[in-house]
Structure formats: structure tokens, C-alpha cells
N, C-alpha and C. Protein backbone atom coordinates (compact mmCIF):
# COMPACT_ATOMS: atom_id res chain seq x y z
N UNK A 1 82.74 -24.28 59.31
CA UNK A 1 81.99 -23.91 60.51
C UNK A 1 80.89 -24.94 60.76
N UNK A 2 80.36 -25.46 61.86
CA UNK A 2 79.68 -26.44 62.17
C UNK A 2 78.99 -25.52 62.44
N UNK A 3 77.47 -26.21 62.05
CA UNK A 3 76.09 -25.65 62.15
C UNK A 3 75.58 -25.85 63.81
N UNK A 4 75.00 -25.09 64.64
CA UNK A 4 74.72 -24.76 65.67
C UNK A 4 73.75 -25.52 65.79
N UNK A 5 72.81 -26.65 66.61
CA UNK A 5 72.20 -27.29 67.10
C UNK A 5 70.76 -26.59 67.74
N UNK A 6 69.85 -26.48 67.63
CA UNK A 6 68.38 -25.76 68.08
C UNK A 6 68.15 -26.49 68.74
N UNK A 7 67.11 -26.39 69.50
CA UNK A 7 65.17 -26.95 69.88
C UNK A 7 64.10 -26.22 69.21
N UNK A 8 63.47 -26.60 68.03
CA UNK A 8 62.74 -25.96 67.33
C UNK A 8 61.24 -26.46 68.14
N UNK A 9 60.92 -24.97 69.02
CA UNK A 9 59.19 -25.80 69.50
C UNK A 9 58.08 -25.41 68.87
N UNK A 10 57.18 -26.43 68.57
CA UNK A 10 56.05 -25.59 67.94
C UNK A 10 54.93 -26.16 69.16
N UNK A 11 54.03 -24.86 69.01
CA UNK A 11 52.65 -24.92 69.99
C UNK A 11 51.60 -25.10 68.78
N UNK A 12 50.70 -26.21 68.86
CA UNK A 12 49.80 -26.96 67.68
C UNK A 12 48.91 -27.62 68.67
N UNK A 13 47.52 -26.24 68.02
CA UNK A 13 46.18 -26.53 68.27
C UNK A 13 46.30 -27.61 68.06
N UNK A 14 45.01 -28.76 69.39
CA UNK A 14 44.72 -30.10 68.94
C UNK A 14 44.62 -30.39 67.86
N UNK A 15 43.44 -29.72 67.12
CA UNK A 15 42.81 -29.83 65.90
C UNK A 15 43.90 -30.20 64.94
N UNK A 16 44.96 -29.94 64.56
CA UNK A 16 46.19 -29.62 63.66
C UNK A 16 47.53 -30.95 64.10
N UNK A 17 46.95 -31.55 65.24
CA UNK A 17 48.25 -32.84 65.90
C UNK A 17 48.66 -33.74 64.97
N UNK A 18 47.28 -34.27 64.49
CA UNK A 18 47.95 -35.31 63.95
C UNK A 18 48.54 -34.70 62.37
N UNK A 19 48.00 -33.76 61.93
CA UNK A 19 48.34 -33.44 60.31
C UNK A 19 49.94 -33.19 60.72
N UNK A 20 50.35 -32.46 61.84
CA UNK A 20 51.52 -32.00 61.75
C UNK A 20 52.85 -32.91 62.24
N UNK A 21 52.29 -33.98 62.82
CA UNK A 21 52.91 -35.55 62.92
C UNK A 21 52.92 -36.17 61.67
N UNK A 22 52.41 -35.69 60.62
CA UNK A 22 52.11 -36.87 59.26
C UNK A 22 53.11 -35.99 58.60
N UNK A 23 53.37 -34.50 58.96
CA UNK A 23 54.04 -33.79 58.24
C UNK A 23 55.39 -34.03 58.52
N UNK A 24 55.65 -33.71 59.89
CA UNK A 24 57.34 -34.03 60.41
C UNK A 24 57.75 -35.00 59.97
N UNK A 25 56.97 -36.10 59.85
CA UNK A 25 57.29 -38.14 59.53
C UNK A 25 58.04 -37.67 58.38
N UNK A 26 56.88 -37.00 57.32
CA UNK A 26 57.44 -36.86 55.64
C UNK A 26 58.74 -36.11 55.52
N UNK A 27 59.32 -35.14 56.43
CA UNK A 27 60.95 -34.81 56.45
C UNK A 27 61.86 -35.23 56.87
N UNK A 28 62.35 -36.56 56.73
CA UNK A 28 62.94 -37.23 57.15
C UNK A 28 64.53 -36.86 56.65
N UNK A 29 64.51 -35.60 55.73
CA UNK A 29 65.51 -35.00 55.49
C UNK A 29 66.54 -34.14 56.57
N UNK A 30 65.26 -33.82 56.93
CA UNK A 30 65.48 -33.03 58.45
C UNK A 30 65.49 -33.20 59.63
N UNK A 31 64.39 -33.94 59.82
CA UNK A 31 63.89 -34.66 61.39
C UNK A 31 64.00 -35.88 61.49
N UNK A 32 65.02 -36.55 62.40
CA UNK A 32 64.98 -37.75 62.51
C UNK A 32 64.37 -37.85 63.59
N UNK A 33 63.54 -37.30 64.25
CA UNK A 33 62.94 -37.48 65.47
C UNK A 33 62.23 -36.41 65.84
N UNK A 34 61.31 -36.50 67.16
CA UNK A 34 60.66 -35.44 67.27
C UNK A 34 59.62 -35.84 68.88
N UNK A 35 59.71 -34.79 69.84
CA UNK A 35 58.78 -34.94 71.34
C UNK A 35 57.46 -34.12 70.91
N UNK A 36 56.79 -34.94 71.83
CA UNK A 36 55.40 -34.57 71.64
C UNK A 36 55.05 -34.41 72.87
N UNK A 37 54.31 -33.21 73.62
CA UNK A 37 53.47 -33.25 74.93
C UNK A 37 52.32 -32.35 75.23
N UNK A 38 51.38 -33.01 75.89
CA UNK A 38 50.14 -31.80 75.82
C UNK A 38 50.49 -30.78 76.46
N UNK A 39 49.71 -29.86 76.25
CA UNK A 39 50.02 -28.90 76.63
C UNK A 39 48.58 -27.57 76.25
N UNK A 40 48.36 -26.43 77.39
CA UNK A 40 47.32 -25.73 77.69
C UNK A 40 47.99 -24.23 77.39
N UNK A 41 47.32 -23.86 76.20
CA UNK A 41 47.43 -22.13 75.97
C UNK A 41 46.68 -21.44 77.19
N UNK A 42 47.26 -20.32 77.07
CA UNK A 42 46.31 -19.21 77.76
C UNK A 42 47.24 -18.02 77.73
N UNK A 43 46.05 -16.96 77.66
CA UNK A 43 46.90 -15.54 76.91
C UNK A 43 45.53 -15.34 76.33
N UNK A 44 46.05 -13.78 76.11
CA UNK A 44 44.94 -12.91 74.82
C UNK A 44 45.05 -13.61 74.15
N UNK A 45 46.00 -13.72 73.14
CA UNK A 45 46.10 -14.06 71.61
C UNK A 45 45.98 -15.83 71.07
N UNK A 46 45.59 -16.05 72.61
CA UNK A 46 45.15 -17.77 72.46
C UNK A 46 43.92 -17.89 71.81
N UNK A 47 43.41 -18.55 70.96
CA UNK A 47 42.23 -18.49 70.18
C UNK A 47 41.97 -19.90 71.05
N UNK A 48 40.31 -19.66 71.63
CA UNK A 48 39.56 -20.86 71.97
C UNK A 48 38.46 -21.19 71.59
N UNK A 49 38.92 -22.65 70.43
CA UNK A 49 37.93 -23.10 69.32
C UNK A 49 36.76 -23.78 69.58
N UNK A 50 36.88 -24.33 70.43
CA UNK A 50 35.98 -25.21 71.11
C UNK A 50 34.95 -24.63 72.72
N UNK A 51 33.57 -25.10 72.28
CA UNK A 51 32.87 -24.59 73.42
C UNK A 51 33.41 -24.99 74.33
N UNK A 52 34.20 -26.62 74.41
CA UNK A 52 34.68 -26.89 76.16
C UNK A 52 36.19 -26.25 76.29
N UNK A 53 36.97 -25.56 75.30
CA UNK A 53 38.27 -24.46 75.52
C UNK A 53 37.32 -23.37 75.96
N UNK A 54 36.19 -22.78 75.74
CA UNK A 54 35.89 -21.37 76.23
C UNK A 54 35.35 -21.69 77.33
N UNK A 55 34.86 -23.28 78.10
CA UNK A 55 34.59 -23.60 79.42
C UNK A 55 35.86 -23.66 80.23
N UNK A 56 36.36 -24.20 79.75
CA UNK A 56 37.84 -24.55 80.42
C UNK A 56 38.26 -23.11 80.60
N UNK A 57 38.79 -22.61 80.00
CA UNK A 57 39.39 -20.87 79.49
C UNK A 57 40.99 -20.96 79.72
N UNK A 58 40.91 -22.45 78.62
CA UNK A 58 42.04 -22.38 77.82
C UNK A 58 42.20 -23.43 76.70
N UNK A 59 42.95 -23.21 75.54
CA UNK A 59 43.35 -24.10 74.56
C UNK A 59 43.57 -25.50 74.67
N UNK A 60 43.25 -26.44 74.16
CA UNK A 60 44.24 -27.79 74.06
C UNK A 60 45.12 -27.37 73.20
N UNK A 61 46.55 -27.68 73.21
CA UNK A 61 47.59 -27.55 72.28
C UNK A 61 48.28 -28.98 72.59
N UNK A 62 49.19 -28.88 71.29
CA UNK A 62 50.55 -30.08 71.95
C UNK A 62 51.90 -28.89 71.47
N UNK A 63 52.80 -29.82 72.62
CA UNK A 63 54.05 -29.08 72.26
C UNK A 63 55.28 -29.82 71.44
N UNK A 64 55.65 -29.42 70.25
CA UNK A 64 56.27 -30.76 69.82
C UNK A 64 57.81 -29.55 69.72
N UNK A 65 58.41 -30.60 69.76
CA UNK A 65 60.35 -30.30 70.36
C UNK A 65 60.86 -31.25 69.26
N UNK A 66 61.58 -30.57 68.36
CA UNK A 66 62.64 -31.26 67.61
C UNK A 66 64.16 -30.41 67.59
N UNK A 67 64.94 -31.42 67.38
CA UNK A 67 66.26 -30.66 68.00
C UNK A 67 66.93 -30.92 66.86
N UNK A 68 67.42 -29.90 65.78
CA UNK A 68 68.36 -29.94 64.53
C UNK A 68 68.86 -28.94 64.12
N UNK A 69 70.05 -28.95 63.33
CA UNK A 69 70.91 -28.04 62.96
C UNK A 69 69.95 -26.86 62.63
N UNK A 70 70.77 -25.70 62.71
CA UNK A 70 70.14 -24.27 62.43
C UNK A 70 69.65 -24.24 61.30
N UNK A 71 70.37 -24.55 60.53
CA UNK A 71 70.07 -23.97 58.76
C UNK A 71 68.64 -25.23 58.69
N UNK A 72 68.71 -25.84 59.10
CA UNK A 72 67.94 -27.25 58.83
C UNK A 72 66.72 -26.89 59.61
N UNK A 73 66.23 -26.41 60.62
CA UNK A 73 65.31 -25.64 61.47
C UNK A 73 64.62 -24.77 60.53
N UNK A 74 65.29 -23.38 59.55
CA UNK A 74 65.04 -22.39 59.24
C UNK A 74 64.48 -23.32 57.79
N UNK A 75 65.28 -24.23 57.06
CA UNK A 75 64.25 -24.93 56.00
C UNK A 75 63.04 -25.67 56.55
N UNK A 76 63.22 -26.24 57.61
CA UNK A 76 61.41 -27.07 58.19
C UNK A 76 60.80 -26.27 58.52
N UNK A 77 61.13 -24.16 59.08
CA UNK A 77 59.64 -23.67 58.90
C UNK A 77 59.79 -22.89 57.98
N UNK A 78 60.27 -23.06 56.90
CA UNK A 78 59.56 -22.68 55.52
C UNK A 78 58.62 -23.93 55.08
N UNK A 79 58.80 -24.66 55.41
CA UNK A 79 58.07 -25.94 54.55
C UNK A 79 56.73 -25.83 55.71
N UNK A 80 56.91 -25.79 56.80
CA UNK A 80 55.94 -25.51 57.67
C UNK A 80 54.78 -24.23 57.48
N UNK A 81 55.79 -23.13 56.76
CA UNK A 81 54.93 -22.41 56.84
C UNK A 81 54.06 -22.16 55.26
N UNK A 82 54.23 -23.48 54.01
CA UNK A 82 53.09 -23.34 53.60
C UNK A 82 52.16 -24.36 53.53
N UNK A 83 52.74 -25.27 54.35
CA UNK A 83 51.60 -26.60 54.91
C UNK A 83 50.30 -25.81 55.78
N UNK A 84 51.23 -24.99 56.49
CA UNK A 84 50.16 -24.38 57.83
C UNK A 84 49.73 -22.74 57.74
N UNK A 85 49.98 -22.53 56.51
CA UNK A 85 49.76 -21.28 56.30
C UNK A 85 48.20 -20.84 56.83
N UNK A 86 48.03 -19.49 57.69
CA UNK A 86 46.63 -19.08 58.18
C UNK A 86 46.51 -19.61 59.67
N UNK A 87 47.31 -20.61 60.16
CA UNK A 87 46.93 -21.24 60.81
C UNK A 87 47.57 -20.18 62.16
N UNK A 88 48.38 -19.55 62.34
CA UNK A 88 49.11 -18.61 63.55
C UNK A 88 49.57 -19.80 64.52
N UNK A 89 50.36 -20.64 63.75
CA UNK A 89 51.47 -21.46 64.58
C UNK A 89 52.57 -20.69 65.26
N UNK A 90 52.65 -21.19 66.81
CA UNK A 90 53.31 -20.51 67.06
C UNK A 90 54.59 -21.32 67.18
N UNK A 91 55.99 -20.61 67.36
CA UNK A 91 57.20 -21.27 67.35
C UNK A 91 58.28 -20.47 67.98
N UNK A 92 59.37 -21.09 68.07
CA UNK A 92 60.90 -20.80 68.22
C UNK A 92 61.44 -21.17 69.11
N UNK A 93 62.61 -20.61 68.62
CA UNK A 93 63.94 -21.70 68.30
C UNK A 93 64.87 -21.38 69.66
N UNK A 94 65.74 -22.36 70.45
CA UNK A 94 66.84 -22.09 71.83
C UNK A 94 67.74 -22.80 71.31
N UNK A 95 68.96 -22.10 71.30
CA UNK A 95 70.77 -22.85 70.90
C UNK A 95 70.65 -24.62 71.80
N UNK A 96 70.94 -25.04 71.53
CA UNK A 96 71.36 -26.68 72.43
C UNK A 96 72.67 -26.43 72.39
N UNK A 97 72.96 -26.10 73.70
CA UNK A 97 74.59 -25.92 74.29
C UNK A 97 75.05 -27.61 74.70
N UNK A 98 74.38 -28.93 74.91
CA UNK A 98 74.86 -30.05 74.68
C UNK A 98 73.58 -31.03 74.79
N UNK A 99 73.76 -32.17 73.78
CA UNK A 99 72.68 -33.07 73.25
C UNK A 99 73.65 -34.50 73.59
N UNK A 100 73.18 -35.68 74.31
CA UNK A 100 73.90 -36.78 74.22
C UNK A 100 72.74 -37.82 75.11
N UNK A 101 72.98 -39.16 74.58
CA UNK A 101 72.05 -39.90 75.32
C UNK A 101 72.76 -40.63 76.51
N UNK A 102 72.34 -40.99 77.54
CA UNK A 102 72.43 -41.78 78.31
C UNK A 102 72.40 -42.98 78.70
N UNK A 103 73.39 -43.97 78.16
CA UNK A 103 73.08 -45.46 78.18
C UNK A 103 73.21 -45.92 79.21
């Protein structure tokens, strides 16, 4: 059976960007790649850390998109989740019904 293809997204407070770029780099078991884009929480359960997030009245986040096999997804957030443990990363996962580049 061939393993099913994701988009694993995670939403990562500014504060947490670059640690979690130094982290993805180091699984190179898993991730051969990985998108990065800013991106603005808002919601109750958005925590705003910064006096200019509670001016603004919303989060800086980034949104990072990596696209890999299922089973391979479900091992990067275990490993994720004791790098970032406490932290209320948020995540999950959409099937990739087709992945191909465009030359």
C-alpha cells in the first residue's frame, strides 16, 4: 500500500520562527522541504504576546506547509511535539490528491 501524501500546516508564533526552521532543517529524514508565509491569528484562543499584537488585535504567526507521506507527518509531530511542548502549536493535516512541478 503506498503511503498517502499530506500538507502538514503548522501556525508558529513569530517568537518560535526561526527555532522551528532550525528544527525542520535537522529532519531531513522527513522533510526535504518546507513553505513559509506570514501570516495573522485572530480568534479567542489566539494568545497576543506582544503590546503591538494587543494594538494590532492580532498575532504575528508564520504558516509553514510541508507536504509528506502520512506515516512520516504523524513521526514529525511527535518529534514536534517534544521540541515545542507548552507551546499550543497549532496544526493539521489535508490528503494531497496531486503534487508535481511545472517545468
Amino acid at each position: 500500500m503506498i503511503d498517502q501524501p499530506v500538507c502538514l500546516t503548522l501556525i508558529v508564533p513569530h517568537q518560535l520562527r526561526d527555532e522551528m526552521f532550525d528544527i525542520l532543517a535537522e529532519q531531513s529524514d522527513l522533510v526535504s522541504g518546507f513553505t513559509a508565509l506570514q501570516g495573522s491569528g485572530h480568534g479567542t484562543e489566539v494568545r497576543l504576546l506582544t503590546a503591538a499584537e494587543r494594538v494590532k488585535g492580532h498575532a504575528d504567526q508564520t504558516v509553514v506547509q510541508v507536504v509528506l507521506a502520512s506515516t512520516d507527518a504523524s513521526r514529525l509531530l511527535e518529534r514536534l511535539r517534544v521540541s515545542f511542548a507548552g507551546t499550543k502549536l497549532v496544526y493539521w493535516t489535508m490528503p494531497v490528491t496531486e503534487l508535481g512541478m511545472i517545468d
